[in-house]
Protein backbone atom coordinates (compact mmCIF):
# COMPACT_ATOMS: atom_id res chain seq x y z
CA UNK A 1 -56.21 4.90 -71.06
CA UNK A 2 -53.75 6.72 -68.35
CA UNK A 3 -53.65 10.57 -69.38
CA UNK A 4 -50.24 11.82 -69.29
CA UNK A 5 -49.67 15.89 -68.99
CA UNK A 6 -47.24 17.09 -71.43
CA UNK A 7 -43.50 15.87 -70.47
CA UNK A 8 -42.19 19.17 -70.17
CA UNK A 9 -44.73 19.76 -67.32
CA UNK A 10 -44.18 16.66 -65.62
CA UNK A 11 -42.89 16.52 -62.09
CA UNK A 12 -41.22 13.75 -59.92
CA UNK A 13 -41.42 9.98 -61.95
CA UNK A 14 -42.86 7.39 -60.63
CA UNK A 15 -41.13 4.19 -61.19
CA UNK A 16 -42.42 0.84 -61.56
CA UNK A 17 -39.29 -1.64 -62.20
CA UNK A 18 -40.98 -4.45 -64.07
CA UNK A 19 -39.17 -7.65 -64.14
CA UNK A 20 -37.28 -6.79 -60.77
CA UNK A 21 -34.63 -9.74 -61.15
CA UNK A 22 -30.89 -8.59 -61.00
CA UNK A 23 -30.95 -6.10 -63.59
CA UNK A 24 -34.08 -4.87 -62.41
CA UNK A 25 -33.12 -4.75 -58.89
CA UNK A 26 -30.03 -2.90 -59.59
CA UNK A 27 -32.13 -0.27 -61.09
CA UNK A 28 -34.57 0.02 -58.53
CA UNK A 29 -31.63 0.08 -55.92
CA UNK A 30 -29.62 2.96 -57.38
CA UNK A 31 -33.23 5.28 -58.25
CA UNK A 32 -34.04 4.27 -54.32
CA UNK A 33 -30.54 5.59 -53.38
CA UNK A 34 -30.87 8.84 -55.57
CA UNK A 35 -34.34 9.80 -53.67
CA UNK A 36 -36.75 8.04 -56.52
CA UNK A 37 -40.06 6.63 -55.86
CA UNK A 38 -39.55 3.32 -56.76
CA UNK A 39 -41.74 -0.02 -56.83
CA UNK A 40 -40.67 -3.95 -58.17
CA UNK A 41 -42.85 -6.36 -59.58
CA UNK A 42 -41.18 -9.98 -59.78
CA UNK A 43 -42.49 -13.36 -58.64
CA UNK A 44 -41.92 -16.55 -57.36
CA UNK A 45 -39.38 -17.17 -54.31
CA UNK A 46 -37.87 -14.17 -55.52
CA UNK A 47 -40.43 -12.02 -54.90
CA UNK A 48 -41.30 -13.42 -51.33
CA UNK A 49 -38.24 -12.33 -50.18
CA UNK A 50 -38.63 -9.38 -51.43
CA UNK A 51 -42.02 -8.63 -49.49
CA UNK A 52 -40.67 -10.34 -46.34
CA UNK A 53 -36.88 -9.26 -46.04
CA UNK A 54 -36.54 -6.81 -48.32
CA UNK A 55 -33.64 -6.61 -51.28
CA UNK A 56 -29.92 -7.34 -50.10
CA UNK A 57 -27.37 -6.27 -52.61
CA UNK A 58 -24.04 -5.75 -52.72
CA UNK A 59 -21.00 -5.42 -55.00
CA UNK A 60 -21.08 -2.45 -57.37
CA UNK A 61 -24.62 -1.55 -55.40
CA UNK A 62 -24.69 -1.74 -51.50
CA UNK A 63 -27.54 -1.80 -49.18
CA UNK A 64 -30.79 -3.12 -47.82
CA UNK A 65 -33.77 -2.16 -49.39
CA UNK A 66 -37.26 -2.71 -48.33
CA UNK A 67 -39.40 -1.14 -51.53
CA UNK A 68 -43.15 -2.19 -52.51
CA UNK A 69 -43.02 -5.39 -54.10
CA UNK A 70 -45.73 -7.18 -56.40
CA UNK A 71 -46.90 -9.91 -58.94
CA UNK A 72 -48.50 -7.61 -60.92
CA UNK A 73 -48.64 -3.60 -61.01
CA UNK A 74 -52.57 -3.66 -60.54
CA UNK A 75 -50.79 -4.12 -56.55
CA UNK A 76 -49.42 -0.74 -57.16
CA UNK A 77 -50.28 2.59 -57.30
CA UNK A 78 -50.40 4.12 -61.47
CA UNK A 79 -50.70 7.67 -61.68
CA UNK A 80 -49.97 9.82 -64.63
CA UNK A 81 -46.40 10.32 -63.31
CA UNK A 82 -46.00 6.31 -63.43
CA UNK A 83 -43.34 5.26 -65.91
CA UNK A 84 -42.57 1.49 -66.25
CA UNK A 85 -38.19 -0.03 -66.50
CA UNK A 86 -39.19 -3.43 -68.35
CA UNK A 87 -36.29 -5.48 -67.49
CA UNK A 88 -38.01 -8.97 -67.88
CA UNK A 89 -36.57 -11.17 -70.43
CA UNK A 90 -37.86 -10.92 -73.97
CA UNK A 91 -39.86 -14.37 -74.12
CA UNK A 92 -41.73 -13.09 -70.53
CA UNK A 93 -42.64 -9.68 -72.11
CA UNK A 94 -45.43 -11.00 -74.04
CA UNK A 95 -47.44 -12.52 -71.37
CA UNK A 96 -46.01 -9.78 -69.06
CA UNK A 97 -47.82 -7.07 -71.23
CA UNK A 98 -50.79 -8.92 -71.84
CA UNK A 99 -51.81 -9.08 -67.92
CA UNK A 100 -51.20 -5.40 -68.33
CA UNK A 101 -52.60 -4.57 -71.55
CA UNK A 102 -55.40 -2.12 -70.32
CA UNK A 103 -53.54 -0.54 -67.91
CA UNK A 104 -50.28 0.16 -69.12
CA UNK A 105 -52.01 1.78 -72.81
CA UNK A 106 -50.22 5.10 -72.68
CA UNK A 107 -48.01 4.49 -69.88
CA UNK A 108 -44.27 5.20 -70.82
CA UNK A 109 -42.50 1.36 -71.14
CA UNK A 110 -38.61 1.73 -71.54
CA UNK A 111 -37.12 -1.90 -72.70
CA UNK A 112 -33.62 -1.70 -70.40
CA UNK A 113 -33.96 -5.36 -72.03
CA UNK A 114 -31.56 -7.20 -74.81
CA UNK A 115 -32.53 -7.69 -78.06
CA UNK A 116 -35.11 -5.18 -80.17
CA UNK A 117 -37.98 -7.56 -79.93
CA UNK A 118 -39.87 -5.64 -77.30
CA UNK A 119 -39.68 -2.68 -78.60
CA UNK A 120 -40.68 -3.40 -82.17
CA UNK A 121 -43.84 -5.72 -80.51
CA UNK A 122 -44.46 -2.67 -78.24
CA UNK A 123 -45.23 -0.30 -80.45
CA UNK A 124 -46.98 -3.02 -83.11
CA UNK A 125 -49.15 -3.21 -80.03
CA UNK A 126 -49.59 0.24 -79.82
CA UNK A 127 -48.36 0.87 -76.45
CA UNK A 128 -45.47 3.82 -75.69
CA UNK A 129 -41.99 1.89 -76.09
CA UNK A 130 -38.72 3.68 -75.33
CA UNK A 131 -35.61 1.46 -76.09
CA UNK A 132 -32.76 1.46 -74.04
CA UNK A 133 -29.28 -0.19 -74.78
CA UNK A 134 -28.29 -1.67 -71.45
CA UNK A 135 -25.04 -2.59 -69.85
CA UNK A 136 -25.28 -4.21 -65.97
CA UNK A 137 -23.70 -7.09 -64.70
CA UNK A 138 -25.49 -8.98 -62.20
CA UNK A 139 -27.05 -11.90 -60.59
CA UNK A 140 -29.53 -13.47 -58.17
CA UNK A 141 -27.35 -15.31 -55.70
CA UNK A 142 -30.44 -15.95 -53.93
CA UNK A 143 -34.31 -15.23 -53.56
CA UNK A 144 -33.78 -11.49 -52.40
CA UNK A 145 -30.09 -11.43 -52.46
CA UNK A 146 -28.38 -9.74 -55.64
CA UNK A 147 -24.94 -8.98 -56.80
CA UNK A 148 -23.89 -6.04 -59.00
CA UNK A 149 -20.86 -7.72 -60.18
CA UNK A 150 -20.08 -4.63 -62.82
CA UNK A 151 -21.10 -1.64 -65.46
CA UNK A 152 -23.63 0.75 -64.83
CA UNK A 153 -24.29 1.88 -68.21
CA UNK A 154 -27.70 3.35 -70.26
CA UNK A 155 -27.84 4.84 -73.75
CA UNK A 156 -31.87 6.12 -74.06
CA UNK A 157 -34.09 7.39 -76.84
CA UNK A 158 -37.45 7.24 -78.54
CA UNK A 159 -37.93 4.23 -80.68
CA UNK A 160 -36.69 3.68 -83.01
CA UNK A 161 -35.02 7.05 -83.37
CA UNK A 162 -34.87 10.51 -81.09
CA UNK A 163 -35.13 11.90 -78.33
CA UNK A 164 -37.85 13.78 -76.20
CA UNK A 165 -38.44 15.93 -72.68
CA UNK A 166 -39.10 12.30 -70.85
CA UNK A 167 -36.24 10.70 -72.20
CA UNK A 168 -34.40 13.38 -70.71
CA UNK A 169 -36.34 13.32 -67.23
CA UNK A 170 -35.29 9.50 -66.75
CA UNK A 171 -31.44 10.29 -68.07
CA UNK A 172 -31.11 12.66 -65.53
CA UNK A 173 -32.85 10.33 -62.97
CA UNK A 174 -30.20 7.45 -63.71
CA UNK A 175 -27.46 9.82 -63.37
CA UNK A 176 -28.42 11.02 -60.00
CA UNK A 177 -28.52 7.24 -59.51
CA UNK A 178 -24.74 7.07 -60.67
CA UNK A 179 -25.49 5.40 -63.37
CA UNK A 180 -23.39 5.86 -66.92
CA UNK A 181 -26.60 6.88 -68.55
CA UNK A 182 -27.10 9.58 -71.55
CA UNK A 183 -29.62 10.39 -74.61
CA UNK A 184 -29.03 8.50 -77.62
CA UNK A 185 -31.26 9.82 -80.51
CA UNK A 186 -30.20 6.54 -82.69
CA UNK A 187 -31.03 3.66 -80.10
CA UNK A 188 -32.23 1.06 -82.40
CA UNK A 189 -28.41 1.14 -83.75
CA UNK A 190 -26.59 0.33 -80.55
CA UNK A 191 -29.09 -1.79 -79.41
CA UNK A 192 -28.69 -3.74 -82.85
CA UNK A 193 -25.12 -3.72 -81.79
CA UNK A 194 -25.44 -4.92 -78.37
CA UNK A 195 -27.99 -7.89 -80.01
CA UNK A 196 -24.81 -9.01 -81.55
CA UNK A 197 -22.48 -8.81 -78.68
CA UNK A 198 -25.60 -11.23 -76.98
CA UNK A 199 -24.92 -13.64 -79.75
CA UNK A 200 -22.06 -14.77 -77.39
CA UNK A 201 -24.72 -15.37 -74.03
CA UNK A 202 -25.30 -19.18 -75.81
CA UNK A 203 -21.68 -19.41 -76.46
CA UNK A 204 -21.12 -18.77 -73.22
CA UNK A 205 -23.70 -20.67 -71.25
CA UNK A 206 -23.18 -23.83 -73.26
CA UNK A 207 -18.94 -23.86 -72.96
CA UNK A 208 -19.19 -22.16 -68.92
CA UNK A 209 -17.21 -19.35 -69.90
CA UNK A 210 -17.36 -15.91 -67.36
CA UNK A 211 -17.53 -12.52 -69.18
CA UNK A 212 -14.17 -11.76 -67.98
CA UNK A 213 -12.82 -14.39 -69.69
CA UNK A 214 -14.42 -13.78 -73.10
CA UNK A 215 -12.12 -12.01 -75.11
CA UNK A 216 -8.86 -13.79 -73.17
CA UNK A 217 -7.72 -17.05 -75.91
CA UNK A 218 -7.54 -16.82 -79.50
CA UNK A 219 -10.06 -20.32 -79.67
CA UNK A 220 -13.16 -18.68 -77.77
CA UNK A 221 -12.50 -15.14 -79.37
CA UNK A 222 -11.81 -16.03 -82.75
CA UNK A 223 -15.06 -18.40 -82.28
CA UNK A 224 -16.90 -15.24 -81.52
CA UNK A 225 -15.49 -13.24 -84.28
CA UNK A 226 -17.03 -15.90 -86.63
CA UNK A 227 -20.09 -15.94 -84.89
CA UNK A 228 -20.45 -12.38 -84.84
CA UNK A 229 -19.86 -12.49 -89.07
CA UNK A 230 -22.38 -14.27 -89.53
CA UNK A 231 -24.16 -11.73 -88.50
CA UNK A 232 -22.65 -8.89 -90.19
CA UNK A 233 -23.37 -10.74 -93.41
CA UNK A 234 -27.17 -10.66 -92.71
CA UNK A 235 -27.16 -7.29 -91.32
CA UNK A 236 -25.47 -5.87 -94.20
CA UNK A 237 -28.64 -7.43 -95.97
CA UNK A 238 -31.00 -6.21 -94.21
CA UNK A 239 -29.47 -2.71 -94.13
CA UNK A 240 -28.81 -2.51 -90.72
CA UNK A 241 -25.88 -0.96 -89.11
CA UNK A 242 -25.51 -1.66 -86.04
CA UNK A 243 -22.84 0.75 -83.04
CA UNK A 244 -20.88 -1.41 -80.74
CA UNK A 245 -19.58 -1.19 -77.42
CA UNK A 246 -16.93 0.83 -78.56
CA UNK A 247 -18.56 3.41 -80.69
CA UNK A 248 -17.75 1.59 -84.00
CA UNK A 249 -19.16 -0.24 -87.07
CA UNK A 250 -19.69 -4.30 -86.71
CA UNK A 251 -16.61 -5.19 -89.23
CA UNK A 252 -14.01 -2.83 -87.29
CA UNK A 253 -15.18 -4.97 -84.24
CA UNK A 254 -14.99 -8.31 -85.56
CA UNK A 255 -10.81 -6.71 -86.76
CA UNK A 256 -10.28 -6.26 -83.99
CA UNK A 257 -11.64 -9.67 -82.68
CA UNK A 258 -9.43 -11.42 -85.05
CA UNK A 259 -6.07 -9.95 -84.10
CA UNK A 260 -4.12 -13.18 -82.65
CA UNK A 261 -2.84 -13.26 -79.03
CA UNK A 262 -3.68 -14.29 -75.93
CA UNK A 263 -4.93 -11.21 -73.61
CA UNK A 264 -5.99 -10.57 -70.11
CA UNK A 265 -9.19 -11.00 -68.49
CA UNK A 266 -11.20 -7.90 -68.69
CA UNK A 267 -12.60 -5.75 -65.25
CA UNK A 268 -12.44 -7.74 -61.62
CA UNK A 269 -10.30 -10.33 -61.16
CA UNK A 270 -11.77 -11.76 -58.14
CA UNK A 271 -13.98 -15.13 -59.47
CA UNK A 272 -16.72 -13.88 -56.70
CA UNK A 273 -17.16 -11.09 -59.05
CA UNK A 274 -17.07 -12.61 -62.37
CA UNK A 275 -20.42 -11.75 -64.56
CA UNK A 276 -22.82 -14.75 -66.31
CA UNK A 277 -25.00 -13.02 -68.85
CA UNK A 278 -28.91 -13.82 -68.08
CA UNK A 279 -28.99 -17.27 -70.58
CA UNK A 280 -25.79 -19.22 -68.28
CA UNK A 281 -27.79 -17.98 -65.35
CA UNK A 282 -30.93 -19.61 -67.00
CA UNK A 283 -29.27 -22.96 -67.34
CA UNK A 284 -27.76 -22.62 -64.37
CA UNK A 285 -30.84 -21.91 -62.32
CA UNK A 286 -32.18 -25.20 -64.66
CA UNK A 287 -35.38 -22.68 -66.02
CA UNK A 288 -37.08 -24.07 -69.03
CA UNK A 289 -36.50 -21.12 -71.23
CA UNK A 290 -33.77 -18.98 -72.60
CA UNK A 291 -33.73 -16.14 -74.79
CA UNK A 292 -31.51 -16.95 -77.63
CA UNK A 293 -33.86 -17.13 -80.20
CA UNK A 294 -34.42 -13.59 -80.36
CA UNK A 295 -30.40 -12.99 -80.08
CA UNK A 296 -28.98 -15.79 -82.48
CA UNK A 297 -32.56 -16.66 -83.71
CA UNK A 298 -33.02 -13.32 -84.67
CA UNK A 299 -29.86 -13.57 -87.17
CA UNK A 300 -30.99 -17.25 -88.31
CA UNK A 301 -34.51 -16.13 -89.02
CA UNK A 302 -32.64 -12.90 -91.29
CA UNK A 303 -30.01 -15.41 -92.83
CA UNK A 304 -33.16 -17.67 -94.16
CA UNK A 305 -34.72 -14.44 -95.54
CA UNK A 306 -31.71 -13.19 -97.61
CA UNK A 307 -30.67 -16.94 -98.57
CA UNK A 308 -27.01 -16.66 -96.37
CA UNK A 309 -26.16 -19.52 -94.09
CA UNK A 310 -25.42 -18.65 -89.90
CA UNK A 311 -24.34 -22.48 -88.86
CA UNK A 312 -22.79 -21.32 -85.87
CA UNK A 313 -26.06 -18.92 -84.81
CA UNK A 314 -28.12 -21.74 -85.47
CA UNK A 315 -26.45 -25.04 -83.53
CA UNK A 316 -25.91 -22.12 -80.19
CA UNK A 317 -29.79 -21.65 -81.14
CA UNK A 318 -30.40 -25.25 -80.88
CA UNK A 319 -28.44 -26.44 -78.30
CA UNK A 320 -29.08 -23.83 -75.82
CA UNK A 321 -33.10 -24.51 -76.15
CA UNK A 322 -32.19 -28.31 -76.11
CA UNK A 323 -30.12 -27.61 -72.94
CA UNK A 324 -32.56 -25.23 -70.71
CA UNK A 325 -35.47 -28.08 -71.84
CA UNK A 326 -33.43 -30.97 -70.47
CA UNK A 327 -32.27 -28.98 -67.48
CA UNK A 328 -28.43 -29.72 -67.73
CA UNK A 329 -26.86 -26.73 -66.68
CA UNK A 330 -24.02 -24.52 -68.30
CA UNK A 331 -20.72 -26.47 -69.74
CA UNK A 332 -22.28 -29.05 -71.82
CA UNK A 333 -19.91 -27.95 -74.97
CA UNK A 334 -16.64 -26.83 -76.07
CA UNK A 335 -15.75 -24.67 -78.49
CA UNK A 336 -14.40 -27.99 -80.86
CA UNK A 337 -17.66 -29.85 -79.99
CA UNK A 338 -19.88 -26.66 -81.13
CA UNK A 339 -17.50 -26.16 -84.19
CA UNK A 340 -18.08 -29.72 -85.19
CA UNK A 341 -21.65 -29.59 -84.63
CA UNK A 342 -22.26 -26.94 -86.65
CA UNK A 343 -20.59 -28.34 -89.81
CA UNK A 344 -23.19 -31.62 -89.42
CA UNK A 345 -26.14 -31.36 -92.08
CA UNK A 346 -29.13 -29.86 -90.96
């Protein structure tokens, strides 16, 4: 087990960005930029480049960076200053953690990851999870070539609730970086709330739709606002309340949703710039694996437990697995298709 002094004796982190694909670069670009000791794991092609040219990114980030690069962080040096960004999708945690197992017990993990999966297996492991709502818009254009194509943002706390002296170290570490980052001491809240803004990544991989474009005609939005019901319904159930991206309660959201008219697409207009969340980039990049079911599986698995139907949750949930294990590639629905699907009997 990795001693760690007390936090508020601790000097300079050490960061290991695990998962080091676009999110993860972005993060381990910025900390590099702010003066941080930083070091990516990834793999595949990705990695290669990494080791042999070095990260190019560009967009919201700029630069070149040449940082240590590995499969695994036994590559890479640990020390009792180490703390590890998991940034990995959910369904590679697992595996992730169990290469790791005896060398990450005690080392700080923060989940800048979607959904709450890996923080509530983390510490049912026993191992020292932080969660972290995060907002960063990016992609892999290439092996070794990423685009920040918008937000910047980090809410951070002890999980499931609080706030200590580390939490604080990497907050102010992130906004040396420039990022949007603060101390949340209810994180499991907005990170329930931005689990149901990724009910829309399936949604949005299956019909092709850019996050710019989300929130633009009634047809897509008001698809989303039913969507997103469905899972106030089973959250209410649960006794959950999750924040959203604007500070307030799930129902105000989905009001708001609802309100007819067609409106503008949000941030850069430029379609170089537009943002895929990480499940369109999955089918795009034809991988055999998305992480819906612990977005829109998550709120099917809750609906069967408090006896409430989620049709919509569950046909995304379907069809996105059926899509990513037939490698077809985003745009296989529309929102009429979907609707109609979901009314079919199971």
């Amino acid at each position: 087990m990795t001693a760690h002094p007390a936090p508020g004796a601790r000097p300079d982190l050490n960061y290991i960005v695990h998962g080091a694909g676009a999110i993860g670069c972005v993060l381990g670009a910025r900390l590099t930029q702010a003066g941080r000791s930083v070091a990516l794991i990834a793999r595949g092609d990705h990695l290669a480049a990494l080791q042999s040219d070095g990260l190019h990114i560009s967009g919201y980030t700029e630069g070149h960076f040449r940082l240590p690069a590995a499969r695994r962080a036994q590559e890479l040096p640990v020390d009792s200053n180490t703390v590890v960004l998991l940034a990995m999708k959910t369904q590679h945690t697992f595996e992730a953690i169990e290469r790791h197992r005896e060398l990450y017990d005690g080392v700080p993990l923060f989940c800048f990851q979607n959904s709450v999966t890996n923080e509530e297996w983390l510490t049912d492991q026993g191992f020292l999870a932080y969660g972290v709502m995060v907002r960063i818009g990016a992609r892999i254009d290439k092996p070794g070539v990423v685009t920040h194509t918008g937000a910047r943002r980090a809410q951070i706390g002890c999980w499931p609730t609080g706030s200590d002296d580390l939490c604080a170290a990497v907050v102010d570490d992130l906004v040396a970086a420039e990022m949007n980052a603060a101390i949340d001491e209810n994180v499991a809240d907005a990170k329930w709330g931005k689990l149901v803004l990724n009910l829309t990544n399936a949604f949005s991989a299956l019909i092709d739709l850019p996050v710019q474009e989300w929130f633009c005609a009634e047809e897509t939005r008001f698809f989303m606002a039913d969507l997103q019901e469905e899972a106030a319904d089973v959250l209410d159930a649960a006794g959950i309340s999750p924040v959203m991206d604007d500070g307030k309660d799930l129902r105000s959201w989905i009001e708001r949703m609802r309100r007819p008219g067609q409106r503008e697409p949000r941030g850069d207009s430029d379609p170089v710039m537009h943002s895929y969340p990480s499940t369109w980039q999955d089918l795009h990049f034809r991988r055999p694996t998305v992480e819906v079911e612990h977005f829109n599986g998550r709120i099917c698995e809750l609906g069967q437990r408090f006896g409430i139907a989620t049709p919509l949750n569950r046909i995304l949930n379907e069809l996105c697995h059926d899509a990513a294990a037939r490698r077809l590639g985003p745009g296989t629905e529309t929102v009429s298709s979907l609707r109609a699907a979901a009314t079919r009997p199971m």
